[in-house]
Protein backbone atom coordinates (compact mmCIF):
# COMPACT_ATOMS: atom_id res chain seq x y z
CA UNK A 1 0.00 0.00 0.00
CA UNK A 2 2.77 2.05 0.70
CA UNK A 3 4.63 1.59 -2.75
CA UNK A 4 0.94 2.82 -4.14
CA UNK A 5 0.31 6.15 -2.17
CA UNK A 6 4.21 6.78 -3.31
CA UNK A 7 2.87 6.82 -6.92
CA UNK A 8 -0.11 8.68 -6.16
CA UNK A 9 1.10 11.54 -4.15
CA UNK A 10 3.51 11.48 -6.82
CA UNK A 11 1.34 11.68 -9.81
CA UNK A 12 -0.78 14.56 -8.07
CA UNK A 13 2.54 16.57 -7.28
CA UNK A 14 2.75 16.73 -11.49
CA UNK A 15 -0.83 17.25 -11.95
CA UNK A 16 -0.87 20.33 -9.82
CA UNK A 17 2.11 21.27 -11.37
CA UNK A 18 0.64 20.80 -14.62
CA UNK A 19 -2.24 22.90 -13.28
CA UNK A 20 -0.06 25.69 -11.71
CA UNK A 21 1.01 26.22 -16.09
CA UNK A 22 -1.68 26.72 -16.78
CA UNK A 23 -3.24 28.62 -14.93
CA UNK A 24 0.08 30.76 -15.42
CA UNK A 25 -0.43 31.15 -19.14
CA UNK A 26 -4.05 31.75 -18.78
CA UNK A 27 -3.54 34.66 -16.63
CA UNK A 28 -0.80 36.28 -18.74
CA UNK A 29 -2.75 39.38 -21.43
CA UNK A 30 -0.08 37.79 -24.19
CA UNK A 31 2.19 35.30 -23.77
CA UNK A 32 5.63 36.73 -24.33
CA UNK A 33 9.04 34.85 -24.82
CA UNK A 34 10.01 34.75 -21.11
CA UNK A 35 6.77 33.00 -20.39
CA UNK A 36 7.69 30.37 -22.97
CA UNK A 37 10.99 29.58 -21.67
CA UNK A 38 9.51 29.56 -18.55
CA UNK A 39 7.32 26.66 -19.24
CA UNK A 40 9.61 25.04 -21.52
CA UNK A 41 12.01 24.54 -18.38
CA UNK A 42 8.85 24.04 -16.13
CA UNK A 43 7.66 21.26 -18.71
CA UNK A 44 11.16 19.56 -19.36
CA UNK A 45 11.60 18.97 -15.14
CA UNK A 46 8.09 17.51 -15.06
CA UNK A 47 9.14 14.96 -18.35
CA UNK A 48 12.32 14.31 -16.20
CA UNK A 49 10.32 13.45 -12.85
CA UNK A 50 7.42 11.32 -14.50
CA UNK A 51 10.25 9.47 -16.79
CA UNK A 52 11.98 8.90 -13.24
CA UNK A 53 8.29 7.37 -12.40
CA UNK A 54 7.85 5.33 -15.88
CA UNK A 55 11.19 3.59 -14.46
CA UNK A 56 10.28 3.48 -11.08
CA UNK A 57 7.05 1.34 -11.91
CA UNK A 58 8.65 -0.84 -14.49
CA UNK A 59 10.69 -2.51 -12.13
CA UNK A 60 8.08 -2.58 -9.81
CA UNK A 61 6.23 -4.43 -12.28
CA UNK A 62 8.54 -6.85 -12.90
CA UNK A 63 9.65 -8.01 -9.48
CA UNK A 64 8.16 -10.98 -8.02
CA UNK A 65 5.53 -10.75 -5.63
CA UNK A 66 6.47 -12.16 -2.42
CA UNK A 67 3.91 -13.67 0.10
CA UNK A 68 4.94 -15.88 3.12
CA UNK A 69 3.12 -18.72 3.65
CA UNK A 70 2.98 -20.37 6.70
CA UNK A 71 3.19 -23.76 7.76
CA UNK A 72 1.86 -24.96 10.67
């Protein structure tokens, strides 16, 4: 359960950052060059993060699940 609220609180964290862009844009009169740079380097972390989390997942997926079993 843990390893799942990891990857939710982490897909939320890029959502609202995501969110805070847009809004950002949207409340800019006209988007000027600054503003695109801005989100360019804004957009490229998020790619970085949610490739991190692509990576992260895969190997998640691919490890065996253990369970004990006991024997009485």
């Amino acid at each position: 359960m843990v390893e799942a609220e990891y990857v939710v609180c982490h897909l939320r964290s890029q959502a609202r950052n995501l969110q805070e862009m847009l809004h950002y844009l949207e409340s800019r009169e006209t988007v000027e060059r600054g503003d695109y740079e801005f989100v360019h380097a804004k957009l490229r972390e998020a790619i970085k993060q949610l490739k991190e989390m692509e990576r992260y997942s895969s190997q998640r997926k691919s490890m065996p699940c253990l369970k004990a079993v006991w024997w009485n």
